[in-house]
N, C-alpha and C. Protein backbone atom coordinates (compact mmCIF):
# COMPACT_ATOMS: atom_id res chain seq x y z
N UNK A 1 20.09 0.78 128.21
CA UNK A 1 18.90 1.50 128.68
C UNK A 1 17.77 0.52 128.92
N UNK A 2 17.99 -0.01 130.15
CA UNK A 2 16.81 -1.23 130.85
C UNK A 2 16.92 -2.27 129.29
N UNK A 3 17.67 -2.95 128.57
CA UNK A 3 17.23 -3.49 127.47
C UNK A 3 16.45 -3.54 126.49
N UNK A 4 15.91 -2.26 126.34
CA UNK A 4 14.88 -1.96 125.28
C UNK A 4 16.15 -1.19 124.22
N UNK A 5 15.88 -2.09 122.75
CA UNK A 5 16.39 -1.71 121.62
C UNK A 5 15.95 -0.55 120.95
N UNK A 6 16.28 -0.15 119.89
CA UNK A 6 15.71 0.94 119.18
C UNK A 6 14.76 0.91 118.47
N UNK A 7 14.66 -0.28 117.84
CA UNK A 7 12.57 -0.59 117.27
C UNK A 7 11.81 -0.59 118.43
N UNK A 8 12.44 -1.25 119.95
CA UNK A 8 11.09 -1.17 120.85
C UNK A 8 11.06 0.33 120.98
N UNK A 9 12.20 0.96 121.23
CA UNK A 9 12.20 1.91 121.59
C UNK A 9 10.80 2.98 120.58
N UNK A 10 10.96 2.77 118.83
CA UNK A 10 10.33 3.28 118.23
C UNK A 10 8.49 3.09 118.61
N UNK A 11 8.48 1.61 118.48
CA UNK A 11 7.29 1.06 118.62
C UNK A 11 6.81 1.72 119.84
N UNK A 12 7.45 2.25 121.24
CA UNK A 12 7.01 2.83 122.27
C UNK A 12 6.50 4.25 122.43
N UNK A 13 7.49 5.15 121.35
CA UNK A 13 6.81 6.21 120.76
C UNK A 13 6.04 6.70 120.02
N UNK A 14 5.83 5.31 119.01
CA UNK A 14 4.73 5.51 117.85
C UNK A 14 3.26 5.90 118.85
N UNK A 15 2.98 4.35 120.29
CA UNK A 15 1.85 4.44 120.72
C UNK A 15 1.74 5.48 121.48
N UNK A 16 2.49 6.38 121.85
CA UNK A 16 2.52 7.11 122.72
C UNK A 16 1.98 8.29 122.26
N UNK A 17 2.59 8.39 121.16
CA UNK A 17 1.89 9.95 120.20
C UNK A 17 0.83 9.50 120.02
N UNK A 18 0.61 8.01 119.89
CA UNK A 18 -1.29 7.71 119.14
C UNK A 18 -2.17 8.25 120.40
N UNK A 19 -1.46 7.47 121.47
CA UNK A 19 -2.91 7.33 122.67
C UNK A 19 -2.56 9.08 123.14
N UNK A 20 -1.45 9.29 123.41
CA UNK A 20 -1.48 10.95 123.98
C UNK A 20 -2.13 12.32 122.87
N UNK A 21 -1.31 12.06 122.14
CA UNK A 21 -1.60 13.19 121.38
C UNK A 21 -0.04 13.99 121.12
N UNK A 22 -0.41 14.49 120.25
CA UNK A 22 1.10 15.67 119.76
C UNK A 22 0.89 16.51 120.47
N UNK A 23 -0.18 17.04 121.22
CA UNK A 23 0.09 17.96 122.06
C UNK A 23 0.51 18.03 123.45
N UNK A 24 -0.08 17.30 124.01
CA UNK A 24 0.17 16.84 125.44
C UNK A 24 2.03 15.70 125.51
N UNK A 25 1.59 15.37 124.43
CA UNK A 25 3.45 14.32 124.34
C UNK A 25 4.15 15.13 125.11
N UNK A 26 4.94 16.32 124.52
CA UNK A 26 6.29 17.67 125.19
C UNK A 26 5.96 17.66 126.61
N UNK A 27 4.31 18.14 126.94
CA UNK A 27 4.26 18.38 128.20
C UNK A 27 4.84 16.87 129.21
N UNK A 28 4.25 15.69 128.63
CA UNK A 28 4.47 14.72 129.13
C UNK A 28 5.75 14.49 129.88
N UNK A 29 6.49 14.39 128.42
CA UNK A 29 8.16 14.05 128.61
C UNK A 29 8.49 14.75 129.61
N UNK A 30 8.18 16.49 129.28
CA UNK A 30 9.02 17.33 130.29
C UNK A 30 9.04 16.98 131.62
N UNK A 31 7.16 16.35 132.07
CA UNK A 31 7.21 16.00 133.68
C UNK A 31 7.99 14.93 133.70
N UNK A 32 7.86 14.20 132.95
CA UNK A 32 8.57 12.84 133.32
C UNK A 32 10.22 13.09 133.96
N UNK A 33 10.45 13.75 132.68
CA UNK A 33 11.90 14.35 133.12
C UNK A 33 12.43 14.65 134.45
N UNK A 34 11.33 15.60 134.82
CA UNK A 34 11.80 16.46 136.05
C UNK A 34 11.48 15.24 137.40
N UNK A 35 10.76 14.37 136.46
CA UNK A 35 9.84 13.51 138.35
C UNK A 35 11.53 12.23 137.95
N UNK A 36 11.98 12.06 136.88
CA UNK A 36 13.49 11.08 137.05
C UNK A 36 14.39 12.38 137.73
N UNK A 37 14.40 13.89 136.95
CA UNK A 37 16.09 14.45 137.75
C UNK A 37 15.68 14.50 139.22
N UNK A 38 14.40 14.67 139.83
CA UNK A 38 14.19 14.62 141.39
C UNK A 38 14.18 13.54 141.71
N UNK A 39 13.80 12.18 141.16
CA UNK A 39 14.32 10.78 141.61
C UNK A 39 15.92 10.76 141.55
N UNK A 40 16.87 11.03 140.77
CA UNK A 40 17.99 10.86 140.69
C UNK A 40 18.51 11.77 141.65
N UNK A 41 17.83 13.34 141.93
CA UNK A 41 18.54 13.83 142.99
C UNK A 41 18.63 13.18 144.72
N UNK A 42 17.13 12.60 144.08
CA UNK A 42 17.08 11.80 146.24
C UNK A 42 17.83 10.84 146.44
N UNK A 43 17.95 9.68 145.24
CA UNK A 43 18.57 8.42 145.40
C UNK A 43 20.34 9.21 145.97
N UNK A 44 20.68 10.54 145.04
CA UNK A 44 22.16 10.72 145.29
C UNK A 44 22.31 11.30 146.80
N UNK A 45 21.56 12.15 147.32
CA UNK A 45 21.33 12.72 148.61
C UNK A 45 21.46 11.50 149.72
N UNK A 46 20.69 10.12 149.63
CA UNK A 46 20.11 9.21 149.77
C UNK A 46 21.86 8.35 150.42
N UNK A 47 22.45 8.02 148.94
CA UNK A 47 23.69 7.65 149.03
C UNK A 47 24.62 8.54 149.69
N UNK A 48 24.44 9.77 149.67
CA UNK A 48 25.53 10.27 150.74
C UNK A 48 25.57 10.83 151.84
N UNK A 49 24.07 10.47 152.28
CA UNK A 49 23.89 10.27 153.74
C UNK A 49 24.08 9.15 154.37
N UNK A 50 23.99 7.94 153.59
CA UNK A 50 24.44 6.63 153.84
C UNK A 50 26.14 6.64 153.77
N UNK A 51 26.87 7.10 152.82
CA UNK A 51 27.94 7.39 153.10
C UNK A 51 29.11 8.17 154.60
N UNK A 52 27.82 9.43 155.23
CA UNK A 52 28.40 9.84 155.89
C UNK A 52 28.00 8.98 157.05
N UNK A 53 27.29 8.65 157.25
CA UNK A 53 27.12 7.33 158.46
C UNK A 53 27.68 6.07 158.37
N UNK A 54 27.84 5.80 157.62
CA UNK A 54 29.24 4.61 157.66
C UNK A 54 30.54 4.90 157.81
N UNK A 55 30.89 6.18 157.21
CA UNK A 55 32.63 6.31 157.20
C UNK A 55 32.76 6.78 158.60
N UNK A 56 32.16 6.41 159.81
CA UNK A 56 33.05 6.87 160.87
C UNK A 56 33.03 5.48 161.88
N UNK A 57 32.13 4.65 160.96
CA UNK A 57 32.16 3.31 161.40
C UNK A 57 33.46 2.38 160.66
N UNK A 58 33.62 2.90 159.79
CA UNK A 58 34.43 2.10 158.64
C UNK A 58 36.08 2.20 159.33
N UNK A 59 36.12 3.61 160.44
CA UNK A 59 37.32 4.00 160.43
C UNK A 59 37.66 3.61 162.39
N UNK A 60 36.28 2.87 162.53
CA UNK A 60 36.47 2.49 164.30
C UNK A 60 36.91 0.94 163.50
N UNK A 61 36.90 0.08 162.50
CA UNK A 61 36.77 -1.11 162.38
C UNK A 61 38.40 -1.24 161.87
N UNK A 62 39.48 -1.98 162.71
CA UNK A 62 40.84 -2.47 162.59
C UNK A 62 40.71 -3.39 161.07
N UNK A 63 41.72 -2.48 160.42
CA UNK A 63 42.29 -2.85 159.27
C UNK A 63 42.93 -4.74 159.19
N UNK A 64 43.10 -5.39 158.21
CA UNK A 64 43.16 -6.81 158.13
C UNK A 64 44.95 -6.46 159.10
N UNK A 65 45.56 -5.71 158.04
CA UNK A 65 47.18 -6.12 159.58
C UNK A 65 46.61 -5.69 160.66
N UNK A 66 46.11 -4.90 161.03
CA UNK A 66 45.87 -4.61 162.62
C UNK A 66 45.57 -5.88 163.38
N UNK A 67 44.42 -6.41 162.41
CA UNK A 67 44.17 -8.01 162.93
C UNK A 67 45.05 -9.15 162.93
N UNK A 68 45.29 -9.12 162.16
CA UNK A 68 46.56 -10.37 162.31
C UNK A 68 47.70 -10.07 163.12
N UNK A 69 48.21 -8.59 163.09
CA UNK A 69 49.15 -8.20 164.28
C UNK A 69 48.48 -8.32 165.94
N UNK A 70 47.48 -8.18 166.19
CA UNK A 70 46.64 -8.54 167.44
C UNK A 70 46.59 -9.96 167.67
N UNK A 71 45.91 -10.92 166.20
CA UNK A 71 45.91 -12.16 166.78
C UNK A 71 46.94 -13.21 166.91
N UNK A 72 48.53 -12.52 166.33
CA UNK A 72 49.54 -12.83 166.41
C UNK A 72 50.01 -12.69 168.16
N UNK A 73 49.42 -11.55 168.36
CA UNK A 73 50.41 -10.89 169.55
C UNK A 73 49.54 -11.81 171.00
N UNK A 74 47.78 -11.99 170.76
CA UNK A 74 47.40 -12.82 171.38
C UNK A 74 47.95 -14.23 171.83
N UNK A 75 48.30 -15.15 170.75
CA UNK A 75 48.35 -16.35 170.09
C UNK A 75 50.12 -16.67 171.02
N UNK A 76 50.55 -15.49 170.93
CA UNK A 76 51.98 -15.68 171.33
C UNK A 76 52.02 -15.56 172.67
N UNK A 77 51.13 -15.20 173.38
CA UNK A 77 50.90 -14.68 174.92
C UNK A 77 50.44 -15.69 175.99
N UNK A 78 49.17 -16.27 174.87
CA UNK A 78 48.26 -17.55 175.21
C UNK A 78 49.96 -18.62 175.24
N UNK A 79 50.62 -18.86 174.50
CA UNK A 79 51.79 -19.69 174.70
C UNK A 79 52.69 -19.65 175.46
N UNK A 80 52.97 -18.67 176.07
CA UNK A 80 54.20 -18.42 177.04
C UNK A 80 53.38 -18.30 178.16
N UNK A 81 52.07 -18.00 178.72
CA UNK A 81 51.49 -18.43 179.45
C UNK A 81 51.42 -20.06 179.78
N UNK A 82 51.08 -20.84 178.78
CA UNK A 82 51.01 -22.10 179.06
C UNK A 82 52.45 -22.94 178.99
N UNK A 83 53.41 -22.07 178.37
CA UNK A 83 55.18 -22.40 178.90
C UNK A 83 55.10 -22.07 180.47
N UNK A 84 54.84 -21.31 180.98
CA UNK A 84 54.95 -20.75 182.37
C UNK A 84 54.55 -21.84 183.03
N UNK A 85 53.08 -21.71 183.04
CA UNK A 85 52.45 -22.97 183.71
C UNK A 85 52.44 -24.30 183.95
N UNK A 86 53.75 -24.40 182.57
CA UNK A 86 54.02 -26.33 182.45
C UNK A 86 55.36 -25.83 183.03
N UNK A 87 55.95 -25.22 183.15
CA UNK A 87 57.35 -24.59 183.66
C UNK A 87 57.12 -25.21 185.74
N UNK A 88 56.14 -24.46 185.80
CA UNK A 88 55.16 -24.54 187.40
C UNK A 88 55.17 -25.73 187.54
N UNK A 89 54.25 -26.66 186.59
CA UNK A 89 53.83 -27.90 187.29
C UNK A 89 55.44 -28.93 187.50
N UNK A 90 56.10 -28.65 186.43
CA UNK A 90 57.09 -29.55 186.76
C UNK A 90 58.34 -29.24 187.48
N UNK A 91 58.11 -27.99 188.22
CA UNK A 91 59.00 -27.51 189.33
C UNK A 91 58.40 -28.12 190.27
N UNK A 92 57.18 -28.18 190.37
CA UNK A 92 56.36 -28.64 191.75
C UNK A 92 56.30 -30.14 191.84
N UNK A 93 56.61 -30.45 190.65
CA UNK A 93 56.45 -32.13 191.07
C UNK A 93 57.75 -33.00 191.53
């Protein structure tokens, strides 16, 4: 919990009741509460709107075999092209 131990932790509540008060403390916490579960609800909303806009990008982008089967199939093409062409020159000469 952010690295605060349980004495800081104490020492953080001792001043808190001093400078607030026992009465206002409950009310405190409670807002606090509600202003983190509405921070925690946006950050999650947040993430899965970011989620749904990537996964249709994630699924246009060729998987690692797709790639290596492409730059295989390139690599082999680029070669029998340049078999052809040395095939050419030394028919012609």
């Amino acid at each position: 919990m952010f690295g605060i131990g349980m004495p800081e932790l104490l020492v953080i509540l001792v001043l808190a009741l001093l400078l607030i008060g026992p009465k206002k403390l409950p009310q405190l916490a409670r807002s606090l509460g509600k202003t983190m579960g509405e921070l925690r609800k946006a950050t999650d909303d947040l993430k899965e709107t970011i989620s749904e806009e990537i996964e249709p990008i994630k699924e246009e982008i060729p998987n690692r075999g797709e790639l290596e089967e492409a730059l295989k199939k390139k690599f082999l093409e680029g070669e029998e092209e340049e078999k052809e062409s040395e095939a050419g020159k030394d028919s012609s000469d």
